[in-house]
C-alpha atoms as a PDB file:
ATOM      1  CA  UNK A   1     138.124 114.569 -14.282  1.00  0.00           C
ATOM      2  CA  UNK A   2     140.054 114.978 -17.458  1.00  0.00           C
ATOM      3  CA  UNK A   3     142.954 117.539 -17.200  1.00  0.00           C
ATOM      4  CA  UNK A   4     144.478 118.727 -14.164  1.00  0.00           C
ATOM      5  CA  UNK A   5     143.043 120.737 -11.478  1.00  0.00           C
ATOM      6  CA  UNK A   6     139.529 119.297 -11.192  1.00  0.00           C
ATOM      7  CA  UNK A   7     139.795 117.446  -7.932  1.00  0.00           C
ATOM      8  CA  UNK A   8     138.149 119.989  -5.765  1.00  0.00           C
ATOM      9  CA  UNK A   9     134.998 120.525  -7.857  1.00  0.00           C
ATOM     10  CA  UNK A  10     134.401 116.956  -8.285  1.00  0.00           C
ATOM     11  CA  UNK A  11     134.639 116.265  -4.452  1.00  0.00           C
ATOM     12  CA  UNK A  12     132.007 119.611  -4.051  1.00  0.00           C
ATOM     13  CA  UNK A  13     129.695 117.921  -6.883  1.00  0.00           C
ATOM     14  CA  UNK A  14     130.297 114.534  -4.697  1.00  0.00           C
ATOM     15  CA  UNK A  15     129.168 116.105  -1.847  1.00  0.00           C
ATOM     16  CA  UNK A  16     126.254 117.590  -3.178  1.00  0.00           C
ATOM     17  CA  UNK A  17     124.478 114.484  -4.684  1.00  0.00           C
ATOM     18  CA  UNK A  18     125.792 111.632  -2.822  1.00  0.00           C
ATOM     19  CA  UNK A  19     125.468 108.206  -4.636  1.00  0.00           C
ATOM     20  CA  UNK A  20     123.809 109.866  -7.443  1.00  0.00           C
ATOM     21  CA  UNK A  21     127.408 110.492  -9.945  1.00  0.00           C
ATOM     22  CA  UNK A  22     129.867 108.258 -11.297  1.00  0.00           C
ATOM     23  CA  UNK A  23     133.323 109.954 -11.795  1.00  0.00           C
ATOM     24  CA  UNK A  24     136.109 109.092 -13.974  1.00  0.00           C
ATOM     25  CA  UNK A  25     139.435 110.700 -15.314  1.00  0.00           C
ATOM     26  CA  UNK A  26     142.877 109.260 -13.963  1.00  0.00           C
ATOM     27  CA  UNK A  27     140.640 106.177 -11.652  1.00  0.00           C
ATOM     28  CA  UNK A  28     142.941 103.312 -10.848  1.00  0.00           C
ATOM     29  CA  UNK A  29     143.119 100.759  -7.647  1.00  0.00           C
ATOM     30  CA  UNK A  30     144.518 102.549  -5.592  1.00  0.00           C
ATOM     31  CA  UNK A  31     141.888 106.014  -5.561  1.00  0.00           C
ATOM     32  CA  UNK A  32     138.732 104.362  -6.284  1.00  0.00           C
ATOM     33  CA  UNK A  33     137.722 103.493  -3.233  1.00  0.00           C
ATOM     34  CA  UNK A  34     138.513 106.848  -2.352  1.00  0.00           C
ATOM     35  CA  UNK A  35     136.125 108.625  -4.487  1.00  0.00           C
ATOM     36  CA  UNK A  36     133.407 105.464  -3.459  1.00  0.00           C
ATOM     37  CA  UNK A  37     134.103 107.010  -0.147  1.00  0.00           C
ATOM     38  CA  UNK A  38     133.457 110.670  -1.149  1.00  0.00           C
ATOM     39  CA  UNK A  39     129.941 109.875  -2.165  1.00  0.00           C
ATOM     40  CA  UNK A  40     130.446 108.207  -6.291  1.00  0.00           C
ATOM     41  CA  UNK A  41     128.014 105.701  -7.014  1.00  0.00           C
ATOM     42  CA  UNK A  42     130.501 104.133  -9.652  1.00  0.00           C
ATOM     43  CA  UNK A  43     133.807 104.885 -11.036  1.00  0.00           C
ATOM     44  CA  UNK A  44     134.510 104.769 -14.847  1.00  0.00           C
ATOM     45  CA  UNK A  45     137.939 103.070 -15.655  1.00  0.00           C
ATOM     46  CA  UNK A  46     139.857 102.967 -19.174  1.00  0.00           C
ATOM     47  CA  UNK A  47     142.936 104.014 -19.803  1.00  0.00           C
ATOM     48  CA  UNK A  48     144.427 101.770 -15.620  1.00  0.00           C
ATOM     49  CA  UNK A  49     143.597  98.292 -17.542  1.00  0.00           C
ATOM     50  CA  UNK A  50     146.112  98.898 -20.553  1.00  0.00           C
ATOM     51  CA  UNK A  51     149.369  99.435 -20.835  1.00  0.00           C
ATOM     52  CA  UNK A  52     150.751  99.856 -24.340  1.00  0.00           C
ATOM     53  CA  UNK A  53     147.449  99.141 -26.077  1.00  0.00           C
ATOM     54  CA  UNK A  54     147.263  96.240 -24.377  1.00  0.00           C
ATOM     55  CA  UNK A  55     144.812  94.762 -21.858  1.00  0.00           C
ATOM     56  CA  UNK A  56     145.758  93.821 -18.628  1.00  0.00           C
ATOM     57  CA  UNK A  57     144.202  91.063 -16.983  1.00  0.00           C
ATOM     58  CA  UNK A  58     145.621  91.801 -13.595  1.00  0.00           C
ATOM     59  CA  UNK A  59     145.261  95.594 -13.436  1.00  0.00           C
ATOM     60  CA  UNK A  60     141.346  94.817 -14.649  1.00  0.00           C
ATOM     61  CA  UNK A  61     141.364  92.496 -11.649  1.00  0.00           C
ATOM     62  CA  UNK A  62     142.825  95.434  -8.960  1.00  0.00           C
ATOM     63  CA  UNK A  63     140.452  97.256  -9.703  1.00  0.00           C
ATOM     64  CA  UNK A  64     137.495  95.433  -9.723  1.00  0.00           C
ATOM     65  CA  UNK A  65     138.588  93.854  -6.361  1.00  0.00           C
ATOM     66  CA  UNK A  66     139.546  96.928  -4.977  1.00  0.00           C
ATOM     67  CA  UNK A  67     135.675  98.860  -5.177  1.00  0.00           C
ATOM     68  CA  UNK A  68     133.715  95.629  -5.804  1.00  0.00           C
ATOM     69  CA  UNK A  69     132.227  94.662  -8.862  1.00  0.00           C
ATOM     70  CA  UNK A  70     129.019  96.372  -8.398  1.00  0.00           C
ATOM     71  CA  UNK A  71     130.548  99.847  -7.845  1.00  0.00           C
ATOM     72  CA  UNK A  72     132.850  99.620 -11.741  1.00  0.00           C
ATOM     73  CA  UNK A  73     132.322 101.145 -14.661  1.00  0.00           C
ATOM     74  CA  UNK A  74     134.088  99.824 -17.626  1.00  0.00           C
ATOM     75  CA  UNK A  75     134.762 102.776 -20.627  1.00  0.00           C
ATOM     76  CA  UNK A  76     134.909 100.939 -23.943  1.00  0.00           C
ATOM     77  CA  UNK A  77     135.247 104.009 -26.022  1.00  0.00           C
ATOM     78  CA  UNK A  78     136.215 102.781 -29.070  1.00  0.00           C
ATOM     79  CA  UNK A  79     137.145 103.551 -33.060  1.00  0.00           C
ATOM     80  CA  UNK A  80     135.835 101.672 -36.482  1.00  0.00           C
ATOM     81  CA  UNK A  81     139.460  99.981 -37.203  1.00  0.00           C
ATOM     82  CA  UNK A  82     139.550  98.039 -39.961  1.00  0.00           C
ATOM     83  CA  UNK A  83     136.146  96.189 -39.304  1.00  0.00           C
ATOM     84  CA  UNK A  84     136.100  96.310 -35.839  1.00  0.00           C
ATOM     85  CA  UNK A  85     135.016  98.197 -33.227  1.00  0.00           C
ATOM     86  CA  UNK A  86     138.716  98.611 -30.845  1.00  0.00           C
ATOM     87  CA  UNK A  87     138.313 100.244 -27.740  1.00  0.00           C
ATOM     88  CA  UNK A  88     140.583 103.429 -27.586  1.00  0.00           C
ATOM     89  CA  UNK A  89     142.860 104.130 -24.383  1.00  0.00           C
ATOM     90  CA  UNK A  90     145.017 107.162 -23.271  1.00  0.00           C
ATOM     91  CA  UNK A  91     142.163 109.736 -23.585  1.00  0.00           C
ATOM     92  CA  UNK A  92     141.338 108.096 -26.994  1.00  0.00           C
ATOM     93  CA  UNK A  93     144.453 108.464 -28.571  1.00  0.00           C
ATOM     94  CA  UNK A  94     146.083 104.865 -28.356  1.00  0.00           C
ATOM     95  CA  UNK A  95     144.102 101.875 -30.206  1.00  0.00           C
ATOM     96  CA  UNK A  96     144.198  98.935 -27.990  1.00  0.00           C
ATOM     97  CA  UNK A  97     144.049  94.522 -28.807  1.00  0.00           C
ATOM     98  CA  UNK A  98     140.331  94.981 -26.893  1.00  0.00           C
ATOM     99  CA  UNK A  99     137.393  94.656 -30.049  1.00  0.00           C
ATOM    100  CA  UNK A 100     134.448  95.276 -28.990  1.00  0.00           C
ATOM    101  CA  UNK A 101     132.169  91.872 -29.921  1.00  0.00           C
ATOM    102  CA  UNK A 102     129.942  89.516 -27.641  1.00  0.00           C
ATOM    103  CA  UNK A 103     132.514  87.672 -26.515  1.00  0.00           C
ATOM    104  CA  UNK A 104     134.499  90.158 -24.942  1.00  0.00           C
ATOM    105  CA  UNK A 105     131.598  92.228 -23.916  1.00  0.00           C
ATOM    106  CA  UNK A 106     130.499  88.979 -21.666  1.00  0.00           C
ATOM    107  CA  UNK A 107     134.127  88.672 -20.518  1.00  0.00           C
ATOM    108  CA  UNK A 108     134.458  91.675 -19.107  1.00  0.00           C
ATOM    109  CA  UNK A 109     131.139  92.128 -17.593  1.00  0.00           C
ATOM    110  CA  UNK A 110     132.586  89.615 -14.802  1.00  0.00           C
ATOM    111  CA  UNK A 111     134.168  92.609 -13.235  1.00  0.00           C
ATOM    112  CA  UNK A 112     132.072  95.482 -14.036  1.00  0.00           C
ATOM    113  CA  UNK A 113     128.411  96.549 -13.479  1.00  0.00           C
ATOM    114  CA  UNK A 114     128.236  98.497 -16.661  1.00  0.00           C
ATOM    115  CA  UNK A 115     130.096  99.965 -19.424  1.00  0.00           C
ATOM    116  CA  UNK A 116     130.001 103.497 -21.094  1.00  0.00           C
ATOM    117  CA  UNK A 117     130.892 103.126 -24.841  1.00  0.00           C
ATOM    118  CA  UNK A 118     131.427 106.141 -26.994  1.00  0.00           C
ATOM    119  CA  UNK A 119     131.110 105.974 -30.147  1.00  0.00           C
ATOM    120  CA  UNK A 120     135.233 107.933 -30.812  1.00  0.00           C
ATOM    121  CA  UNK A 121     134.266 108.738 -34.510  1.00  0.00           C
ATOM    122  CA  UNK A 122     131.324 110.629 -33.236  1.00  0.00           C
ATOM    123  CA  UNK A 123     131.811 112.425 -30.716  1.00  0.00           C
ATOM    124  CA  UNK A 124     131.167 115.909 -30.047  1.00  0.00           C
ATOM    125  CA  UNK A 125     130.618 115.970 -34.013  1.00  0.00           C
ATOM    126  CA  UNK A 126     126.512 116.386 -33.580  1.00  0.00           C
ATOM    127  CA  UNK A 127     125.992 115.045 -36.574  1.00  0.00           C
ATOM    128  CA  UNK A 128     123.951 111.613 -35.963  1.00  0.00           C
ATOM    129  CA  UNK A 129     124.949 108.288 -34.013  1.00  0.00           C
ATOM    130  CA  UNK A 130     126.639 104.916 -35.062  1.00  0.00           C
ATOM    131  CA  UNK A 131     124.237 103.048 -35.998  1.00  0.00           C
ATOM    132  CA  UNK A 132     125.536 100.212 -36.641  1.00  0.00           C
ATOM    133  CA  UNK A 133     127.639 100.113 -32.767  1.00  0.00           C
ATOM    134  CA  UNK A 134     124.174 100.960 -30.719  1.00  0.00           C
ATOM    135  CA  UNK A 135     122.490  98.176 -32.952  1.00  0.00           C
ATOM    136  CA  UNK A 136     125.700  95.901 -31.365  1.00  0.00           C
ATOM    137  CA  UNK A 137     125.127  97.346 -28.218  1.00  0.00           C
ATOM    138  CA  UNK A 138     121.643  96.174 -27.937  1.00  0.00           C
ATOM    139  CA  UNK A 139     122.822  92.743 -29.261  1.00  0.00           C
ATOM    140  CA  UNK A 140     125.487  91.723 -27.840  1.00  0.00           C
ATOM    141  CA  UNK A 141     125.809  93.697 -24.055  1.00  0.00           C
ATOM    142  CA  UNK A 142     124.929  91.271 -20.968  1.00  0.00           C
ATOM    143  CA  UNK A 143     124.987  94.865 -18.483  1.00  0.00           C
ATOM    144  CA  UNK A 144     123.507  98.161 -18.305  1.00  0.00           C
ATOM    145  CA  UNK A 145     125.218 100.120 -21.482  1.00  0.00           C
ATOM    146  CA  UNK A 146     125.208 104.136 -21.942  1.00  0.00           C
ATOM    147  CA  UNK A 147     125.762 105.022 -25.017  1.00  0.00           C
ATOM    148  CA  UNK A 148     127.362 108.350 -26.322  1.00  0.00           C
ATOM    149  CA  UNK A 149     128.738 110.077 -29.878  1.00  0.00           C
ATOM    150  CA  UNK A 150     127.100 112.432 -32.513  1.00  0.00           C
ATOM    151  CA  UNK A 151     123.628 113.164 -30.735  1.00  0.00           C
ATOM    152  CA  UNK A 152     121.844 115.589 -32.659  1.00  0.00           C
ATOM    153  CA  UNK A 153     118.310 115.010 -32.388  1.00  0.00           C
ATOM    154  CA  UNK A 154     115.057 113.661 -30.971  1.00  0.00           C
ATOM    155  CA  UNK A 155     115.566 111.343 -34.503  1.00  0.00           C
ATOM    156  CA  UNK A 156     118.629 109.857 -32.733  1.00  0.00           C
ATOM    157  CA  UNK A 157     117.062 109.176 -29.528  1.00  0.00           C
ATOM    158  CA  UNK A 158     114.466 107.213 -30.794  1.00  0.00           C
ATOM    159  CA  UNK A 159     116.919 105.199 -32.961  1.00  0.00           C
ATOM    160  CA  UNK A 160     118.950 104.640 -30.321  1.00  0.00           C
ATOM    161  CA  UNK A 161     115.772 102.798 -28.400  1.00  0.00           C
ATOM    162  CA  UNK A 162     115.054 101.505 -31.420  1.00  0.00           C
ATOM    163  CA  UNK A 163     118.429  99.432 -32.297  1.00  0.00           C
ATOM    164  CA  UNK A 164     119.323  99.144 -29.229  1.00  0.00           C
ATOM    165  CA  UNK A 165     116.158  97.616 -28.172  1.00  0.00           C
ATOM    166  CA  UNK A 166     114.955  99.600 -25.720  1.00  0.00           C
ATOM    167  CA  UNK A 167     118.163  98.159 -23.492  1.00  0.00           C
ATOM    168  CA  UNK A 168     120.580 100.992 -24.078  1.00  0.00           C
ATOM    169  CA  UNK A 169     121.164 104.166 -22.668  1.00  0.00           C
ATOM    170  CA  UNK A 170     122.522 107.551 -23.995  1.00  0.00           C
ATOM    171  CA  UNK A 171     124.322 110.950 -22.907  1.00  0.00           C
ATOM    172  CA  UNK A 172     123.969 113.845 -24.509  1.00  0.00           C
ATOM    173  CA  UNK A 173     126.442 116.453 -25.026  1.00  0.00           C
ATOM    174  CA  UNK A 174     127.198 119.520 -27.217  1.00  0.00           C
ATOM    175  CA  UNK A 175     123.832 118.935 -29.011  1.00  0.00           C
ATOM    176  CA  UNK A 176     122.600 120.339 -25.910  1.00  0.00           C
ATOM    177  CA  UNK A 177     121.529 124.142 -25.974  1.00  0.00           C
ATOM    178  CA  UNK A 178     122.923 124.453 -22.186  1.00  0.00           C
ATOM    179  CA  UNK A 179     126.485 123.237 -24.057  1.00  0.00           C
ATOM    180  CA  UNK A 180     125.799 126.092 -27.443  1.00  0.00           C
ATOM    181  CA  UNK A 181     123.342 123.222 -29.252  1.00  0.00           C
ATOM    182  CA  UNK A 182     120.437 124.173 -30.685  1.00  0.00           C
ATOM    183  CA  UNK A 183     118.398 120.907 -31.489  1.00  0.00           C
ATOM    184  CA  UNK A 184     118.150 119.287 -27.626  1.00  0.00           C
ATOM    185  CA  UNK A 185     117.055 121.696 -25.484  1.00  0.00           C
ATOM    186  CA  UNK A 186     118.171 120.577 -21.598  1.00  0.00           C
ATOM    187  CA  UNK A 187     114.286 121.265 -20.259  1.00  0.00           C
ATOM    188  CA  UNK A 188     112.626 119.459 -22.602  1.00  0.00           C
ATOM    189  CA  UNK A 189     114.792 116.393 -22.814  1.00  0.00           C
ATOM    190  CA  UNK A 190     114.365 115.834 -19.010  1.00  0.00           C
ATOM    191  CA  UNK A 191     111.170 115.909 -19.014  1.00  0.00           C
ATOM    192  CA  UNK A 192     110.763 113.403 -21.559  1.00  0.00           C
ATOM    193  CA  UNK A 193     113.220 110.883 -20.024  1.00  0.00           C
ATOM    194  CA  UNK A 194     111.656 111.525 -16.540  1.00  0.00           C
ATOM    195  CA  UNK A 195     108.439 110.823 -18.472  1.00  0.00           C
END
């Protein structure tokens, strides 16, 4: 739900495939449960557990207590900042204390399920993945990890299984020809992850 005014169709898309969408956009302690309530399977939190680029332990702990462990979705969107992968807050604008390495990536999967990591630099660019932050990915992550930035091709996909080793997962956007792409076509990627 980024931007105002969104509420309404995310409680209609809620209600049409309960338990089967995670939602995110403005998710702190005190409305997750909520939307667990109105049917999400998860709820995707960045921006709640910082304040002024840096991470707080306590708000990271709200949260997690508040919808249970199993039901949080850590976003670790982050930026290549000089040599490290930092995770970016306040709808990628802010860089933050949090790099992205093992150690933190085990840390934090204490209190979340999963994480969704896009790649900042990449995104909604089409023009290939980081390589080198899916091949960390599929290192370093002890959870579930989605993966998303610069998707462009069948090419990517497959490198994505490949570095990742086979233990990271991917979203594809504008690449998509339902989104004005023309190298993923919507039909035939479905099929081939349903596959």
């Amino acid at each position: 739900m980024l931007g105002e005014g969104n509420e309404s169709a995310a409680i209609e898309a809620l209600a049409a495939y309960p338990k089967g969408l995670q939602i995110g956009g403005g998710i702190n302690d005190i409305n997750a449960p909520v939307w667990i309530q109105r049917g999400a399977q998860r709820v995707i939190v960045t921006s709640f557990i910082f304040e002024e680029g840096q991470l707080v332990h306590d708000k990271l702990h709200q949260v997690a207590d508040a919808v249970g462990r199993e039901n949080l979705v850590l976003d670790l969107s982050c930026a290549w900042d000089d040599g490290n992968y930092v995770v970016m807050s306040d709808r990628w604008q802010r860089a933050t204390n949090l790099r992205i390495d093992g150690t933190a990536l085990k840390r934090l999967a204490e209190h979340c399920s999963e994480f969704l990591i896009h790649a900042v630099d990449k995104e909604g660019l089409s023009d290939g993945i980081d390589k080198n932050l899916v091949e960390l990915l599929g290192r370093e992550s002890p959870l579930p990890t989605t993966y998303a930035g610069g998707i462009s091709s069948y090419t990517d996909i497959e490198a994505i299984e490949a570095l990742g080793k086979g233990r990271i997962d991917y979203t594809v956007g504008s690449a998509l020809d339902i989104f004005g792409g023309t190298n993923l076509i919507y039909a035939d990627l479905a099929t081939r992850t349903a596959g």
